[in-house]
N, C-alpha and C. Protein backbone atom coordinates (compact mmCIF):
# COMPACT_ATOMS: atom_id res chain seq x y z
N UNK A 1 10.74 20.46 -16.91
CA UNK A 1 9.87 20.04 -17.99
C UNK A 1 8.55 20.80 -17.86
N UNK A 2 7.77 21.23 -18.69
CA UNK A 2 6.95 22.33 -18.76
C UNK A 2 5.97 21.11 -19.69
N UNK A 3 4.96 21.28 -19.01
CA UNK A 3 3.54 20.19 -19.75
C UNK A 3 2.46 21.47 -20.13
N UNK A 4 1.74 21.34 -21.43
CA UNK A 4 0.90 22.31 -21.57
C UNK A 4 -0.51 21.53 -21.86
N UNK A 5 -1.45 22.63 -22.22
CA UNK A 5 -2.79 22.14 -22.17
C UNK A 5 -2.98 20.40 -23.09
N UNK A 6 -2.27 20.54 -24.13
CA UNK A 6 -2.84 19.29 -24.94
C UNK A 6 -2.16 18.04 -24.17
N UNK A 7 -0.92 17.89 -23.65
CA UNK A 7 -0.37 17.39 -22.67
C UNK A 7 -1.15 16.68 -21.18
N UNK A 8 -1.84 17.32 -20.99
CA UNK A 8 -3.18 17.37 -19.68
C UNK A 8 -3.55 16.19 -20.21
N UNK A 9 -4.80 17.15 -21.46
CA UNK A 9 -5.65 16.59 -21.92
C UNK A 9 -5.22 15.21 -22.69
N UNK A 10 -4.21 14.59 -23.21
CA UNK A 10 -3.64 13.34 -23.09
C UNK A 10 -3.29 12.39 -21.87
N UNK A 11 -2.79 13.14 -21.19
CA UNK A 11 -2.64 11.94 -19.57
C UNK A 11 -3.95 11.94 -19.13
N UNK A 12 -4.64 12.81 -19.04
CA UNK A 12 -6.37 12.52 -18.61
C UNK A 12 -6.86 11.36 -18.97
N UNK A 13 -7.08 11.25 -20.72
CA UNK A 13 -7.63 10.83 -21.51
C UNK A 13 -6.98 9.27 -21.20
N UNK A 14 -5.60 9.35 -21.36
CA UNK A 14 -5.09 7.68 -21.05
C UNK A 14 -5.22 6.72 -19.64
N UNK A 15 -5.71 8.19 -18.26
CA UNK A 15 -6.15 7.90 -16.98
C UNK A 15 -7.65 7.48 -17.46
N UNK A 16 -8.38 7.91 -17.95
CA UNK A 16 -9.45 7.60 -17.75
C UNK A 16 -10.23 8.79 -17.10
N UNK A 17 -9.48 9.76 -16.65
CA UNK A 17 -10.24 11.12 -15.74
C UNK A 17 -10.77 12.03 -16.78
N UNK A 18 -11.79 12.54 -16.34
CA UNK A 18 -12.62 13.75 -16.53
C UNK A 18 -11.68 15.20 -15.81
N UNK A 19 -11.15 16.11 -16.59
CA UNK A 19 -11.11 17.22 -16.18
C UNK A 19 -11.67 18.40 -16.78
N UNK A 20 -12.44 19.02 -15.69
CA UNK A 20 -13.05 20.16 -15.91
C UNK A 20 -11.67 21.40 -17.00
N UNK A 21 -12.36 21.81 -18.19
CA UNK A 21 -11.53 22.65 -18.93
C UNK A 21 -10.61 23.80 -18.34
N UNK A 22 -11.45 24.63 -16.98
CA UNK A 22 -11.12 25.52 -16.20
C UNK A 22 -9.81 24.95 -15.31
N UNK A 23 -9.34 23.80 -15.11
CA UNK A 23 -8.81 23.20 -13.99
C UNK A 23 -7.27 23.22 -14.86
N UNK A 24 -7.62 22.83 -16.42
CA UNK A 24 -6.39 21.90 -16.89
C UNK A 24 -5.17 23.26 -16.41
N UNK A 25 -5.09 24.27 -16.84
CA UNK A 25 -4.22 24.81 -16.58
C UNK A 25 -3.30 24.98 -15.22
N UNK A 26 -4.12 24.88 -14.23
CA UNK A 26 -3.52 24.54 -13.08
C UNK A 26 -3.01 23.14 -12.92
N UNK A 27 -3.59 21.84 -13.35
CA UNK A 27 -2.81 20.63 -13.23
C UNK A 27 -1.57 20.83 -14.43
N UNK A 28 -1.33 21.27 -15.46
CA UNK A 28 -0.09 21.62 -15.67
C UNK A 28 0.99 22.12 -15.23
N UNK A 29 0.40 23.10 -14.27
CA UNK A 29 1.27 23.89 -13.63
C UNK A 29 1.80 22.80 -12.36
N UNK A 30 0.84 22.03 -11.92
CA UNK A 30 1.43 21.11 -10.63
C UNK A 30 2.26 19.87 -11.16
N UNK A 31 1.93 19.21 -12.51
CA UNK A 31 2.36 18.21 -12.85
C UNK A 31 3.94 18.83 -13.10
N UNK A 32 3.71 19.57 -13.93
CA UNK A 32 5.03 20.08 -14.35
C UNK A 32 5.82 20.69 -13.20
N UNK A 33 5.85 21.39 -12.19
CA UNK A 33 6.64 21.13 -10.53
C UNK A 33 6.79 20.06 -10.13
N UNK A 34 5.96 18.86 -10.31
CA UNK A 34 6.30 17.78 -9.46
C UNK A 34 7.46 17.04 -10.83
N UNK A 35 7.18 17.05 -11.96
CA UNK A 35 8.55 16.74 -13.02
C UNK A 35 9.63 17.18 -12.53
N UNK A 36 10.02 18.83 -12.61
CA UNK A 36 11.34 19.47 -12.08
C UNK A 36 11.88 19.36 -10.86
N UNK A 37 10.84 18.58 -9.58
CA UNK A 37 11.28 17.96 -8.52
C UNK A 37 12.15 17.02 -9.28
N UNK A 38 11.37 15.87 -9.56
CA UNK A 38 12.07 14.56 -10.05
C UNK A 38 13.40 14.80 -10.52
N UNK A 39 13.41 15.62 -11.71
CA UNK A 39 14.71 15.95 -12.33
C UNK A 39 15.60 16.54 -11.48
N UNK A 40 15.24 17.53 -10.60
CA UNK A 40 16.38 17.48 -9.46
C UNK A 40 16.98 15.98 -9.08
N UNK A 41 16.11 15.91 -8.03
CA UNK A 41 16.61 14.55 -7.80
C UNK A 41 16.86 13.59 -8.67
N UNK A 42 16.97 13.25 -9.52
CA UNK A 42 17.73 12.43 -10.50
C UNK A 42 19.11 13.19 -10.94
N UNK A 43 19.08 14.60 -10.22
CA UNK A 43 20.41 14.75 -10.99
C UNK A 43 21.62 14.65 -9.98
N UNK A 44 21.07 14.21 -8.27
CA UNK A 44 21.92 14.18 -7.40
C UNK A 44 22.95 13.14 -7.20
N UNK A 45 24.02 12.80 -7.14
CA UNK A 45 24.95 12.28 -7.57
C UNK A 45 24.85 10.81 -6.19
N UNK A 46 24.30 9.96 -6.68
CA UNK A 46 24.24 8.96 -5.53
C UNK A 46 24.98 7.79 -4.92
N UNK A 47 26.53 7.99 -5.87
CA UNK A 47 27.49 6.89 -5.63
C UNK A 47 27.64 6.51 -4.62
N UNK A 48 27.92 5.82 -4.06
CA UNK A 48 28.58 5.50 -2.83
C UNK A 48 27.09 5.54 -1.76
N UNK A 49 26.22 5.88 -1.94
CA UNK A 49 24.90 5.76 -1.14
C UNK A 49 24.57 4.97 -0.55
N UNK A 50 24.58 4.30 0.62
CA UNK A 50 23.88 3.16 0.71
C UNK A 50 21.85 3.30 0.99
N UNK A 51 21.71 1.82 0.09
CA UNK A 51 19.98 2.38 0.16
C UNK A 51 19.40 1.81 1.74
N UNK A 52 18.72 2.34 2.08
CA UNK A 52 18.07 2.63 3.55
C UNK A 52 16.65 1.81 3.55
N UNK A 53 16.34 0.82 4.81
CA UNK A 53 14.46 0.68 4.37
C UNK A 53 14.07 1.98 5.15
N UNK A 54 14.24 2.53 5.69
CA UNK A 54 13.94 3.42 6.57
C UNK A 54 14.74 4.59 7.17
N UNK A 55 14.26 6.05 6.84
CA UNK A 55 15.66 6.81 7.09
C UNK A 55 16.09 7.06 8.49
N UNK A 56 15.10 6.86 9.67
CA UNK A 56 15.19 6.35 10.61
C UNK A 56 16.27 5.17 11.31
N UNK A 57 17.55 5.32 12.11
CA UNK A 57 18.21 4.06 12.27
C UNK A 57 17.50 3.89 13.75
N UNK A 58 16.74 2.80 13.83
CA UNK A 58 15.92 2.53 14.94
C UNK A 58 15.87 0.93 14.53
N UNK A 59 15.49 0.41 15.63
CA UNK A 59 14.97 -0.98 16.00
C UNK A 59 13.73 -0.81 16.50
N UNK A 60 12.66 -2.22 15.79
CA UNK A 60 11.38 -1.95 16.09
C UNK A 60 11.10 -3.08 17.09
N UNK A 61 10.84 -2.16 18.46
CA UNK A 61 9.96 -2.39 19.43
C UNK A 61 9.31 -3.55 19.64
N UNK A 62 9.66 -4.45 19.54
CA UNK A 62 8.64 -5.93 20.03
C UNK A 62 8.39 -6.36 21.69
N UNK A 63 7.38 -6.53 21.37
CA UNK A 63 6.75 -7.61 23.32
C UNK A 63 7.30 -8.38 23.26
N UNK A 64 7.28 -8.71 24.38
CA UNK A 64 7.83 -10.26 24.68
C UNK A 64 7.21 -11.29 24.36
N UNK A 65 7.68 -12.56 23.82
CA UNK A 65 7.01 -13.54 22.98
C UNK A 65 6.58 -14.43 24.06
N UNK A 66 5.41 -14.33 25.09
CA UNK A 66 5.01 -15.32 25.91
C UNK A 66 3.51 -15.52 25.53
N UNK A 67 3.19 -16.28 26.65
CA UNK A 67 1.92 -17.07 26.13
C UNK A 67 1.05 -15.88 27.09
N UNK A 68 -0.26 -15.62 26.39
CA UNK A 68 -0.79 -14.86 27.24
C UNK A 68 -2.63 -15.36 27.23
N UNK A 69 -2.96 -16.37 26.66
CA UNK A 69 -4.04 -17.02 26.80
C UNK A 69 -3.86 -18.63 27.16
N UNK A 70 -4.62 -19.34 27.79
CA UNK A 70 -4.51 -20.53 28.25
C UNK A 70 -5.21 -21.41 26.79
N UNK A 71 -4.97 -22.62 26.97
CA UNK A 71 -5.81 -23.27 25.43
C UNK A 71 -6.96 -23.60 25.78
N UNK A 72 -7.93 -23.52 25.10
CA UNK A 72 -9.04 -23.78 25.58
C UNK A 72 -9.85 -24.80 24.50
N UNK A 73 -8.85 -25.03 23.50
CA UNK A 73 -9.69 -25.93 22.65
C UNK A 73 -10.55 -27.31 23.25
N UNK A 74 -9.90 -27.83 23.88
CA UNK A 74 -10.90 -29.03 24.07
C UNK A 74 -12.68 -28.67 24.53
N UNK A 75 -12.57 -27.26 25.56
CA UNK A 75 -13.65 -26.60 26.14
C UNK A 75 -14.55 -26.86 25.04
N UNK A 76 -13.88 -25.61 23.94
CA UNK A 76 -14.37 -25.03 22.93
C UNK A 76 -15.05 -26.25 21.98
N UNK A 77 -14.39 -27.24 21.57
CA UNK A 77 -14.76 -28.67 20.68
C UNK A 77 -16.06 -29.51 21.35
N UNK A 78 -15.85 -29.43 22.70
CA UNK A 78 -17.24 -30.00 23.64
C UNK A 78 -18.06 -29.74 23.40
N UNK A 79 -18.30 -28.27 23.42
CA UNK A 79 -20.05 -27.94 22.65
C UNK A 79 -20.23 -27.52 21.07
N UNK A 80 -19.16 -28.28 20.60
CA UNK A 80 -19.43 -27.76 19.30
C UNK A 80 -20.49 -28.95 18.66
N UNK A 81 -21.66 -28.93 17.45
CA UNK A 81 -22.35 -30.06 17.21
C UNK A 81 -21.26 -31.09 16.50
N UNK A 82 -20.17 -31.01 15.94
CA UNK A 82 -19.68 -32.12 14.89
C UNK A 82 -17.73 -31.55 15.10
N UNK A 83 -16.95 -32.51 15.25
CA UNK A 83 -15.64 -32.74 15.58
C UNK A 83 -15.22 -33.88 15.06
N UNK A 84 -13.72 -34.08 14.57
CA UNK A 84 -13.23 -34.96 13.91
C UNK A 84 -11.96 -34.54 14.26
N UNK A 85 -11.05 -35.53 14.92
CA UNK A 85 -9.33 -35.21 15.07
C UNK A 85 -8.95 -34.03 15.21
N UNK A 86 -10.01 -33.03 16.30
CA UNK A 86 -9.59 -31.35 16.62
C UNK A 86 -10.04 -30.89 15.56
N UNK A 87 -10.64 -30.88 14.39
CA UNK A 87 -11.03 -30.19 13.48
C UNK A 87 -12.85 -29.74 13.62
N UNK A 88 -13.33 -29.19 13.71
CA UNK A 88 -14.70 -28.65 13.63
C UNK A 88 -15.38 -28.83 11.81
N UNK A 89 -16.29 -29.53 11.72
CA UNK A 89 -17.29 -30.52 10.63
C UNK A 89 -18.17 -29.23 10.34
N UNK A 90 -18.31 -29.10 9.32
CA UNK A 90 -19.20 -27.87 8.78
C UNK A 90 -20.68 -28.68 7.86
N UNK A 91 -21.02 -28.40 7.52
CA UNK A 91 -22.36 -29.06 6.14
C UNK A 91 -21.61 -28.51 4.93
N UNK A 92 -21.66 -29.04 3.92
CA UNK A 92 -20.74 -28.83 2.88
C UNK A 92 -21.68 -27.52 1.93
N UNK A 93 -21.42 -26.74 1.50
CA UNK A 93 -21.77 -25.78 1.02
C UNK A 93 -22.02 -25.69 -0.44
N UNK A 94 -20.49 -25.93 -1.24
CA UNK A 94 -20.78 -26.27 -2.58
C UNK A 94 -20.39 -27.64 -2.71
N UNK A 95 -21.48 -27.75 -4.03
CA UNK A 95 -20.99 -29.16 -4.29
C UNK A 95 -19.78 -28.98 -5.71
């Protein structure tokens, strides 16, 4: 697919972008390569494909699920000014 100047200057215009007049001809030239990519690939025959999350067949890496801090809430609630059933009391902000 081959995009020319008035072409630009329409996808610009519906982006919202400013392009310098000197430029448009070169973003035609890139838009329109990255089209004839696409159309390749849309023309590759994908039956039988299965879709992939990742083209990578790997398993991701996890730690071990242990405890690695002690609790410290009660510490923490002791010097706090205002507590209610483990919850920490703020001054109300909006009304």
């Amino acid at each position: 697919m081959s995009l020319d100047a008035s072409d630009i200057e329409k996808i610009a215009h519906l982006a919202r972008l400013e392009i310098a007049p000197e430029s448009i001809e070169r973003y035609a030239a890139d838009l329109s390569n990255i089209l004839d990519l696409v159309a390749q690939m849309d023309a590759v025959d994908t039956t039988g494909v299965e879709p992939m999350a990742h083209p990578l067949h790997m398993s991701q890496r996890l730690r071990p699920d242990r405890l690695s801090e002690q609790d410290q809430r009660e510490l923490f609630q002791a010097i706090a000014p205002l507590t209610e059933d483990g919850l920490y009391l703020v001054p109300k902000v909006i009304d």
